[in-house]
Protein backbone atom coordinates (compact mmCIF):
# COMPACT_ATOMS: atom_id res chain seq x y z
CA UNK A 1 123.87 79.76 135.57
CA UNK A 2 120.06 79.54 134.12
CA UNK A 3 117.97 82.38 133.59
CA UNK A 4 115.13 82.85 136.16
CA UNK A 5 111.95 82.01 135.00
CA UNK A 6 110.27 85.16 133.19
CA UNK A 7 107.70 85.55 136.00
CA UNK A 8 110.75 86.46 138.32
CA UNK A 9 112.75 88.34 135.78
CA UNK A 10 109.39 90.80 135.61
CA UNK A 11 109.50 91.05 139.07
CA UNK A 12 112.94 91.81 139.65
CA UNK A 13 112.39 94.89 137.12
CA UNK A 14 109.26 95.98 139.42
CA UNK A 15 110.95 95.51 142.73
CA UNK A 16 113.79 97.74 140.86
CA UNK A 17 111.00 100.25 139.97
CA UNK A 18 109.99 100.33 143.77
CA UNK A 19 113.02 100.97 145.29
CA UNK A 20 112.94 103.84 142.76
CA UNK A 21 109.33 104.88 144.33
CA UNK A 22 111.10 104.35 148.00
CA UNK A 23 113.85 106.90 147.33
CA UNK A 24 111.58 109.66 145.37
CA UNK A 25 109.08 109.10 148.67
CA UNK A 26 112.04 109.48 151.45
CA UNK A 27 113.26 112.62 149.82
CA UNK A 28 110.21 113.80 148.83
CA UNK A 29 108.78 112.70 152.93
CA UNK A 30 112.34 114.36 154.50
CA UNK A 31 111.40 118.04 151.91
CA UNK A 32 107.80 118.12 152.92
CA UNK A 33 108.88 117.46 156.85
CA UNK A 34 111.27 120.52 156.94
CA UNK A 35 108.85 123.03 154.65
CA UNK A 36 106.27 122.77 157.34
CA UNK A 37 108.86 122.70 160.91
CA UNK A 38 110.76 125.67 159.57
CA UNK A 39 108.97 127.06 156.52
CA UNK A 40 105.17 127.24 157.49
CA UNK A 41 106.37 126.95 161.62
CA UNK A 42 104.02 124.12 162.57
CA UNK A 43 105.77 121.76 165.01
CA UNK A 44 106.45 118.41 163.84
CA UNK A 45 107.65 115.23 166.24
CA UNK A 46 111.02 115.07 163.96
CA UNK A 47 112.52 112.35 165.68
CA UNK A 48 109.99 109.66 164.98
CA UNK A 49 109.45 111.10 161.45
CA UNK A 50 112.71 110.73 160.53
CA UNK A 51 113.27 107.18 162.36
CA UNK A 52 110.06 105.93 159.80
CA UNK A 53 112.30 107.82 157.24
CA UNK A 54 115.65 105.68 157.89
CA UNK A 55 114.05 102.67 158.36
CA UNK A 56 112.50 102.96 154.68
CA UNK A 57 115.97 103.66 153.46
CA UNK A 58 117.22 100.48 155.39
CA UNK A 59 114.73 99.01 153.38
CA UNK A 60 115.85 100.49 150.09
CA UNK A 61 119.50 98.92 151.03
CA UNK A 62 117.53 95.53 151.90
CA UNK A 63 115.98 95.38 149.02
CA UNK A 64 118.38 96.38 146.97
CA UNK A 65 120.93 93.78 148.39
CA UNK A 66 118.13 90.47 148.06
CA UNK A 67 118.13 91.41 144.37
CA UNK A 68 122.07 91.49 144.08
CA UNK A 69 122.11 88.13 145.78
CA UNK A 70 118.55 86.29 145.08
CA UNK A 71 117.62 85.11 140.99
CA UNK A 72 114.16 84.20 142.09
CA UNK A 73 111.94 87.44 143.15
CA UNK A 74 108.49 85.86 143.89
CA UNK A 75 105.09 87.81 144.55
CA UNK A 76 105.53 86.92 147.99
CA UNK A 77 108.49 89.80 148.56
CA UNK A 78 106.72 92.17 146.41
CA UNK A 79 103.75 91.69 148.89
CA UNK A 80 105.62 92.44 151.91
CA UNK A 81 107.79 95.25 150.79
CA UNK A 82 104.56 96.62 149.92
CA UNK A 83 102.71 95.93 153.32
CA UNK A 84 106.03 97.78 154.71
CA UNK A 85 105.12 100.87 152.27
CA UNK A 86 102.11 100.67 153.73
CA UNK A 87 103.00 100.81 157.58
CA UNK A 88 105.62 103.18 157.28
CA UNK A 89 102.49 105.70 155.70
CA UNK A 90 100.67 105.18 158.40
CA UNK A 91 103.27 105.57 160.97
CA UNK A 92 103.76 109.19 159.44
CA UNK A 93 100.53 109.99 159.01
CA UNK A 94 99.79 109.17 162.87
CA UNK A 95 102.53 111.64 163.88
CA UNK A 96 101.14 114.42 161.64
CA UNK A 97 97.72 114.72 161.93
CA UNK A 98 96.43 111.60 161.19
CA UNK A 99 93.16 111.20 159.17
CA UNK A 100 92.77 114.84 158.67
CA UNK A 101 96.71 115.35 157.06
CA UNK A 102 95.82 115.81 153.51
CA UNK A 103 98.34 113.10 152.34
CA UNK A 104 96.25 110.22 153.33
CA UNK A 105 94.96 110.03 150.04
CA UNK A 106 98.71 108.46 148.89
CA UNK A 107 96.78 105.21 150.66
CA UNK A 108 95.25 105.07 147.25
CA UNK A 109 98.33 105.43 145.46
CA UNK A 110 99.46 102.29 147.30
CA UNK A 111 96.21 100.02 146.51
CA UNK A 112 96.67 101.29 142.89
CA UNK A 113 100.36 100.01 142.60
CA UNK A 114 99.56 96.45 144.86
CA UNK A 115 96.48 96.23 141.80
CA UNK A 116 99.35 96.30 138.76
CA UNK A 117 101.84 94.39 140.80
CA UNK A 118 100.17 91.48 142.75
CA UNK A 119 97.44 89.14 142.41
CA UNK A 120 94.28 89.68 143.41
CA UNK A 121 94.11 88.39 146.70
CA UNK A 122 97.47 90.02 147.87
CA UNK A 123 95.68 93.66 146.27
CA UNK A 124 92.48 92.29 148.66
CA UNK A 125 95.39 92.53 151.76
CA UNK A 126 96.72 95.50 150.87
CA UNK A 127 93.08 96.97 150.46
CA UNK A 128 92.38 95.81 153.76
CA UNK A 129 95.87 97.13 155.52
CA UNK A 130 94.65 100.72 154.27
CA UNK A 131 90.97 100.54 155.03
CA UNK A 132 92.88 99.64 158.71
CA UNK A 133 94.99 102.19 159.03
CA UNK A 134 92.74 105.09 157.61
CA UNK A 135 89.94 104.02 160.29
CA UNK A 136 93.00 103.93 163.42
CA UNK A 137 93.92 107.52 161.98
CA UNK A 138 90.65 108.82 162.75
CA UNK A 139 90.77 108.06 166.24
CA UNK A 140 94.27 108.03 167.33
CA UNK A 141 96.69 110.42 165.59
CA UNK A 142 99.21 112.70 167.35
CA UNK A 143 97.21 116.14 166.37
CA UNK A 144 99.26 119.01 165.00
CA UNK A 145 98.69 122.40 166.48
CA UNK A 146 98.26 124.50 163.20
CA UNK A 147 98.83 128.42 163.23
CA UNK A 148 96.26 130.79 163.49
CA UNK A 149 97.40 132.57 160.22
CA UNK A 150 97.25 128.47 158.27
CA UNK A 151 93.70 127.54 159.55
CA UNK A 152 91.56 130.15 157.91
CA UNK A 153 88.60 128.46 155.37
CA UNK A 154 89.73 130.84 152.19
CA UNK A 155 90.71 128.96 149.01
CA UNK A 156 94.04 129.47 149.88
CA UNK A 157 93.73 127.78 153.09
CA UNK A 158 96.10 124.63 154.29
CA UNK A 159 94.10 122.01 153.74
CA UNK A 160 93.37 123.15 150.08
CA UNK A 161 97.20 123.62 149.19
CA UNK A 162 97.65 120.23 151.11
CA UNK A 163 95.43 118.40 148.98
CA UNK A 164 96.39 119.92 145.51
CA UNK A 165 99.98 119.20 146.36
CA UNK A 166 99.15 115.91 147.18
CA UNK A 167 96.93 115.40 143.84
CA UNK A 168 99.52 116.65 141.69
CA UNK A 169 102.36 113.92 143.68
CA UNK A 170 99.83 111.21 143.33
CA UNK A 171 99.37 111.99 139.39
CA UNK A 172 102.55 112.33 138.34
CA UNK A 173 103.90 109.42 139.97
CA UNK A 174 100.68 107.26 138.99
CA UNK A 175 101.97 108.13 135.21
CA UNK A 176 105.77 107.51 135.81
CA UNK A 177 105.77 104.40 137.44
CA UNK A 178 102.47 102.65 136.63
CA UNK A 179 103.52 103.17 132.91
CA UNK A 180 106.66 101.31 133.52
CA UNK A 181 105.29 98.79 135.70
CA UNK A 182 103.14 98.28 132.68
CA UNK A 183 105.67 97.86 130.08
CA UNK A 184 107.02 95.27 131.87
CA UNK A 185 104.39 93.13 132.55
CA UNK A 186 103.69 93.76 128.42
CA UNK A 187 107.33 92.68 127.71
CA UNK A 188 106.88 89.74 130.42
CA UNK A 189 103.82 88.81 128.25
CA UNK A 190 105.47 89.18 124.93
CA UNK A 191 108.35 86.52 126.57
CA UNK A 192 105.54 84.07 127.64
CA UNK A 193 103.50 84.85 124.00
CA UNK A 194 107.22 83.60 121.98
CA UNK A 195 108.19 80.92 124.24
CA UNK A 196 104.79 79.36 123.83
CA UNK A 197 105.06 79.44 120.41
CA UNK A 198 108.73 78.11 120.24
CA UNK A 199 107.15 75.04 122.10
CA UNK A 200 104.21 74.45 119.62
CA UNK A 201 106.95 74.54 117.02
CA UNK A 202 108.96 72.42 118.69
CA UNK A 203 106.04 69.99 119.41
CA UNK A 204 105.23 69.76 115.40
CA UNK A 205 108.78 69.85 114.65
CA UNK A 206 109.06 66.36 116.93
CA UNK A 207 105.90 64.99 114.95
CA UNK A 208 107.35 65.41 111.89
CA UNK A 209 110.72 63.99 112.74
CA UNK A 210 108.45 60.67 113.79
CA UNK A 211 106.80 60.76 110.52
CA UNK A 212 109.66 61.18 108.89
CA UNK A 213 111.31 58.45 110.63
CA UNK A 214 108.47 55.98 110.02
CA UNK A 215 108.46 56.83 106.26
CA UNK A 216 112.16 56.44 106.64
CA UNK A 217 111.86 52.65 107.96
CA UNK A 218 109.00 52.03 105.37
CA UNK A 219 111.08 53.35 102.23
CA UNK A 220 114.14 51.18 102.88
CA UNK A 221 113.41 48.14 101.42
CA UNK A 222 111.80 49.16 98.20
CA UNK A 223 115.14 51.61 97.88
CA UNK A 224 117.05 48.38 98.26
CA UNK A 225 114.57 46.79 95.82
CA UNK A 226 115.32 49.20 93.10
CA UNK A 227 118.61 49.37 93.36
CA UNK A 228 119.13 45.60 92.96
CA UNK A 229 116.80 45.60 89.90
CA UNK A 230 118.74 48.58 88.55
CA UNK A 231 121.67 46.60 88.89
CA UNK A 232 120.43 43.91 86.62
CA UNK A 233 119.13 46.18 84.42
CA UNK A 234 123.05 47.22 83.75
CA UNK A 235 124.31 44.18 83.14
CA UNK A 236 121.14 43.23 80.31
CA UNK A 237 122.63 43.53 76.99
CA UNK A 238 119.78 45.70 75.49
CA UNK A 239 120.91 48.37 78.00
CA UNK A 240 124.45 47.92 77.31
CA UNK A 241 124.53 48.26 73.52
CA UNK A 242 121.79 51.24 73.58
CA UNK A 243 123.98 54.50 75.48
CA UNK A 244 120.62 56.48 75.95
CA UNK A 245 119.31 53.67 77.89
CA UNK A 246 122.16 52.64 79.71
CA UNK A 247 122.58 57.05 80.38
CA UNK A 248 119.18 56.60 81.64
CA UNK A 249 119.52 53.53 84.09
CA UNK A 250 122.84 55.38 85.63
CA UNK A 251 120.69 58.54 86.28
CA UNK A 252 118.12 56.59 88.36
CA UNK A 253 120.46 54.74 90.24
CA UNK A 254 122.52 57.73 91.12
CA UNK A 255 118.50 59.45 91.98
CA UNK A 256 118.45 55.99 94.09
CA UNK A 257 121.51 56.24 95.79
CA UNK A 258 120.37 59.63 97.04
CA UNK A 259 117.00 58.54 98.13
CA UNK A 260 118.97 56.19 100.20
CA UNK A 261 121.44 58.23 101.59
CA UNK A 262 118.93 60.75 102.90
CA UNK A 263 116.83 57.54 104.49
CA UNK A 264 120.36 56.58 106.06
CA UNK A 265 120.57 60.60 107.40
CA UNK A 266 116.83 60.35 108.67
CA UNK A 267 117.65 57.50 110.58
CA UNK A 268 121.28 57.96 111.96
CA UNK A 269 119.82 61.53 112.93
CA UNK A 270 117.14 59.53 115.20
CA UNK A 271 119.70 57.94 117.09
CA UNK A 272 119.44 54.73 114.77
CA UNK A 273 123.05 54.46 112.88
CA UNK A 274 123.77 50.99 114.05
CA UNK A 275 126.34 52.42 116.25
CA UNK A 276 127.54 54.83 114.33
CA UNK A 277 129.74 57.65 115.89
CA UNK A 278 129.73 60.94 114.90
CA UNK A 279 132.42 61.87 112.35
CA UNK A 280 135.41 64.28 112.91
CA UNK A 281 135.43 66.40 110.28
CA UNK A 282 136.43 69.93 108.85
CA UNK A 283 134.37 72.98 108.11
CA UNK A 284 136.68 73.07 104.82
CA UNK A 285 135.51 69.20 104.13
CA UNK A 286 132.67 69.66 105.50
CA UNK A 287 130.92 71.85 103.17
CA UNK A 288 132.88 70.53 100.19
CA UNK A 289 131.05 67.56 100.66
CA UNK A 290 127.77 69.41 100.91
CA UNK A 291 128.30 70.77 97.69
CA UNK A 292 129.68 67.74 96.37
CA UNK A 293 126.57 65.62 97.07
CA UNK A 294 124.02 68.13 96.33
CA UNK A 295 125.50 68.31 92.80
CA UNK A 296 125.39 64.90 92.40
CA UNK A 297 121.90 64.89 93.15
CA UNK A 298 120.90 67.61 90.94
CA UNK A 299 123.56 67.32 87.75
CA UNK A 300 121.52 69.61 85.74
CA UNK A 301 121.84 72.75 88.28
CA UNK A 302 124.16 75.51 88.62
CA UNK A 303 125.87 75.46 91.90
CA UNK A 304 128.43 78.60 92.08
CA UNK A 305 130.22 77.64 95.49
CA UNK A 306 132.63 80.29 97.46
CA UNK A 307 134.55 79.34 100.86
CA UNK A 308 135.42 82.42 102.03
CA UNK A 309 135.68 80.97 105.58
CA UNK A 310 139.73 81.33 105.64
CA UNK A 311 141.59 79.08 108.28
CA UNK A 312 139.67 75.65 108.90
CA UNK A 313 138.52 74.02 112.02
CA UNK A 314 137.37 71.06 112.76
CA UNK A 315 134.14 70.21 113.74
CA UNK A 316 131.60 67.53 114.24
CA UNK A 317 130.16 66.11 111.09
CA UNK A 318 126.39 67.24 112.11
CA UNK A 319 124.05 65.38 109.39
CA UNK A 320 121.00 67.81 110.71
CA UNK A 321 122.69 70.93 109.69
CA UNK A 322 123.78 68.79 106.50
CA UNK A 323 120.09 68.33 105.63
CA UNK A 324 118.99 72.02 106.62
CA UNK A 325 121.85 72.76 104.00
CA UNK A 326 120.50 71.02 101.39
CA UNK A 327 116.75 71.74 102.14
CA UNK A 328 118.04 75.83 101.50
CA UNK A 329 119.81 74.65 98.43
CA UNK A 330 116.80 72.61 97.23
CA UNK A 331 114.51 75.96 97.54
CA UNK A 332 116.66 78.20 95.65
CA UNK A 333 117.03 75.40 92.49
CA UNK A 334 113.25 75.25 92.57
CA UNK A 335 112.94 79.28 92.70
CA UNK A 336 115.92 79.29 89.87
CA UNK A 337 117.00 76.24 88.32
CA UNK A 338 119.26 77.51 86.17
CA UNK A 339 121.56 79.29 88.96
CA UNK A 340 121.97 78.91 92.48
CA UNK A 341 124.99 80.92 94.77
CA UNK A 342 126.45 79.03 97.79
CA UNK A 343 128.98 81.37 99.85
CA UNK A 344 130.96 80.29 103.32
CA UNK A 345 132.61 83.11 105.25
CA UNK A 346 133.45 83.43 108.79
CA UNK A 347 132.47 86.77 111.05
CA UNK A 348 134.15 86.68 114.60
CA UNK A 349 133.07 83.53 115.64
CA UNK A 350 130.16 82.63 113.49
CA UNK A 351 129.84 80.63 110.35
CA UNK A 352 128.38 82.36 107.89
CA UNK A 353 126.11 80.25 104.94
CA UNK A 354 124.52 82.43 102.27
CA UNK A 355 122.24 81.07 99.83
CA UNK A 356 121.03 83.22 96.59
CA UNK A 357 119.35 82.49 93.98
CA UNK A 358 118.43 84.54 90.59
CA UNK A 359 114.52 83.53 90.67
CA UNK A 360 111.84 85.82 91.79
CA UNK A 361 112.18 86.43 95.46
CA UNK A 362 109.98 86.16 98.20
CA UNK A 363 106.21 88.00 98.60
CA UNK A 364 106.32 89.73 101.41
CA UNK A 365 103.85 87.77 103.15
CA UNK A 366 106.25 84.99 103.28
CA UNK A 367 108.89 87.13 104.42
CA UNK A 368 106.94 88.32 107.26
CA UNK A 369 105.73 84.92 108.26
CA UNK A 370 109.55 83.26 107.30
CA UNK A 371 110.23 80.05 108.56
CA UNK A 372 106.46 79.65 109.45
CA UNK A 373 105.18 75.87 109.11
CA UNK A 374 102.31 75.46 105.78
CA UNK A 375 104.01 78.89 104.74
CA UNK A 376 104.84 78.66 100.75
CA UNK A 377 104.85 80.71 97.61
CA UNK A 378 104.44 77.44 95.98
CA UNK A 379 100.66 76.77 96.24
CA UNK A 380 100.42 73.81 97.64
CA UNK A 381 99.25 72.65 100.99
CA UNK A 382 102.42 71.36 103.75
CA UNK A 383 104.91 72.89 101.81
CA UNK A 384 106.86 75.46 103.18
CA UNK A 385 108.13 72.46 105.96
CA UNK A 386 111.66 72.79 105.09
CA UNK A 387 111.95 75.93 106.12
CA UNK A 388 110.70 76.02 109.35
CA UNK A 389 112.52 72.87 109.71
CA UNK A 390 115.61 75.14 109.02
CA UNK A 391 114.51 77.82 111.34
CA UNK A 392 113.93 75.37 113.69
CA UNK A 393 117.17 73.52 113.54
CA UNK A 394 119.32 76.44 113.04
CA UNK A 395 117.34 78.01 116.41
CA UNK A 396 118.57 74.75 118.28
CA UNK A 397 122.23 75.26 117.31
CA UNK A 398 122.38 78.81 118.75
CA UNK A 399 121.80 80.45 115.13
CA UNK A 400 119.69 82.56 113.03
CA UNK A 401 118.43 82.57 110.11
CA UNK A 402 117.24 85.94 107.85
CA UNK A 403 115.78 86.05 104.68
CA UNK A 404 115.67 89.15 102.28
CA UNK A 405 115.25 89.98 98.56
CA UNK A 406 117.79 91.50 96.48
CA UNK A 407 117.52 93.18 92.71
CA UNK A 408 117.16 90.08 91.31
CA UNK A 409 116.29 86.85 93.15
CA UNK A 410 116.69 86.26 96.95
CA UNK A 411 118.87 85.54 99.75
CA UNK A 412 118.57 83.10 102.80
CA UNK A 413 121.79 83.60 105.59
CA UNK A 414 121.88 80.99 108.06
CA UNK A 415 124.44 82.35 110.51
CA UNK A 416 125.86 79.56 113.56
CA UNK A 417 127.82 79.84 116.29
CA UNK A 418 131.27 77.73 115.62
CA UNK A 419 131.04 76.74 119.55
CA UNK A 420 127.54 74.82 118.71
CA UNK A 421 129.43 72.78 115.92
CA UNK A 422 132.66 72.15 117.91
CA UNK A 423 134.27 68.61 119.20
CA UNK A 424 132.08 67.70 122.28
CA UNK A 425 129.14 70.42 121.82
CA UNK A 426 125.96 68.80 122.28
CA UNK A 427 124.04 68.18 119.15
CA UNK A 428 121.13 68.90 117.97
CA UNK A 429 118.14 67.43 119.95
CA UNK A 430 120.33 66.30 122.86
């Protein structure tokens, strides 16, 4: 089942937070009601009091059951359990007293909590439903007949303690719940802040998969070029008789072969391998041949591999997560040529790839900006691509990846979820 749309997840968490309100108001309606029938002897209407009372807990029970069985909790519901907070006031404030029972001022606790939950033309309604109901209570209002002994003008006096009870309510419960009803419209806007930026990643992510495709179409033939000259430059007898030479000629057509290979990648990862299905493969096989032709590509560097993954499985052979692979690998031989670690384990039901190197780690500011596009120790404008192509890849796939420094040198751990590499899991892009 999707997830509901952030908007709706914030409001499920503030409908929560008002059923909350609902139940501290019924109990705190249902201790107020008995303290002045039997503790300060002023007769109440109970029966009417306490039908507005059940019917707010029907609505607790309502409520409570739309969010058990509803994903989607627009503003629209918020808005009318509201206007029901706001009848079910002034139904008890018309059978106590009306305008002059010193509660009225929780109307304002109502507007206040319609302001941080609702739009502005919903608060406008709720405004107006108040103003209403405050200007009916002055005229019609079941009066209470007060005791002598309760209606003296002292500081002490009803009215007084009525009002300072009803401050103190109205403060505390302005603190409590606004302050939670703030966090999560925060945390909804921290939600709306990352997925925005996920899609501006994703955006330039898709640009550069174009441009890399068109560079891809563009390099082919002089690849092909050189690697037909190189050919002929084997089979010349200078080269033949001189071994430096012919050392020489091998070295660029094995640096050719690569080029080619990772034009063939580009393209059969845009949907353009002339049919090509995707290979059945190993995690065993499949890294070994990671390793394999990353070493051939870089025959002067240390590559110290380690499967620690234990029992294989197969997989799909996934040429993205083959380039991300290499693009780690190709950071930590530029960091430390002379050494590079390479380790494979397995944790539940993740694959774990660690990549360490021996050079001289990351500054913080790349660490705290990792996997950032145009983000590089290296100094030089658009690098810093391949790893936020790795981040980027890696997010699509279910993973993570961390960075961190060590004692010496630094580490990248991609970790992926076996499931996202499995026989029929969709790849990456798809």
């Amino acid at each position: 089942m999707a997830a509901p749309p952030i908007s709706d997840a914030a409001n499920r968490k503030n409908m929560a937070l008002l059923i909350q309100f609902r139940w501290i108001a019924v109990i705190g309606q249902f201790i107020t009601i008995m303290f002045v029938q039997f503790g300060l002897g002023i007769s109440l209407p109970l029966p009417p009091m306490m039908a507005v009372l059940g019917g707010l807990i029907l609505l607790n029970f309502a409520s409570r059951l739309w969010l058990r069985s509803h994903d989607d909790i627009g503003s629209a519901a918020l808005l009318l359990v509201s206007m029901l907070d706001v009848f079910a006031l002034t139904a008890q404030l018309w059978l106590s007293g009306g305008a002059n029972n010193p509660f009225v001022s929780l109307y304002l606790l109502q507007i206040t909590m319609a302001a941080v939950l609702l739009d502005a033309q919903s608060t406008w309604l709720i405004v107006a439903l108040t103003f209403t109901g405050f200007v009916v209570l002055v005229s019609f209002h079941e009066p209470l007949d007060i005791p002598s002994r309760w209606a003296g003008t002292n500081t002490f006096s009803l009215p007084i303690l009525g009002m300072l009870v009803c401050f103190i309510l109205n403060a505390a419960l302005l603190v409590v719940f606004i302050s939670r009803i703030t966090r999560n419209l925060r945390e909804r806007d921290t939600r709306l802040a990352t997925l925005k930026q996920a899609a501006i990643e994703e955006d330039h992510v898709v640009r550069i998969g174009l441009l890399a495709t068109g560079a891809a179409h563009e390099l082919g033939t002089p690849l092909a070029s050189l690697s037909v000259i190189l050919g002929d430059w084997r089979r010349m007898p200078l080269v033949k008789t001189n071994a430096d030479l012919r050392q020489e000629v091998e070295e660029m057509q094995t640096a050719v072969n690569r080029c080619k290979g990772i034009v063939n990648d580009i393209l059969a990862s845009a949907g353009e391998a002339r049919g090509e299905a995707p290979g059945v493969t190993t995690v065993t096989k499949f890294l070994d041949d990671i390793v394999a032709d990353w070493r051939a590509g870089r025959p002067t560097a240390t590559l110290a591999y380690q499967n620690k993954f234990g029992a294989d499985l197969p997989i799909v052979s996934d040429s993205a997560l083959k380039q991300i692979v290499f693009n780690v690998l190709d950071n930590a031989a530029e960091a430390s040529p002379s050494w590079v670690g390479f380790t494979a384990a397995r944790e539940a039901d993740s694959l774990i790839l660690e990549v360490s190197d021996i050079g001289p780690g990351f500054a913080p500011e790349i660490l705290a900006n990792f996997g950032r596009p145009y983000q590089s120790s290296k100094g030089r404008r658009g690098r810093g691509l391949g790893l936020f192509l790795v981040v980027n890849v890696v997010r699509k796939l279910g993973g993570t990846v961390t960075a961190r420094n060590r004692g010496r040198g630094a580490v990248v751990t991609l970790r992926l979820p076996l499931s996202a590499l499995a026989i029929g899991a969709p790849r990456y892009g798809q």
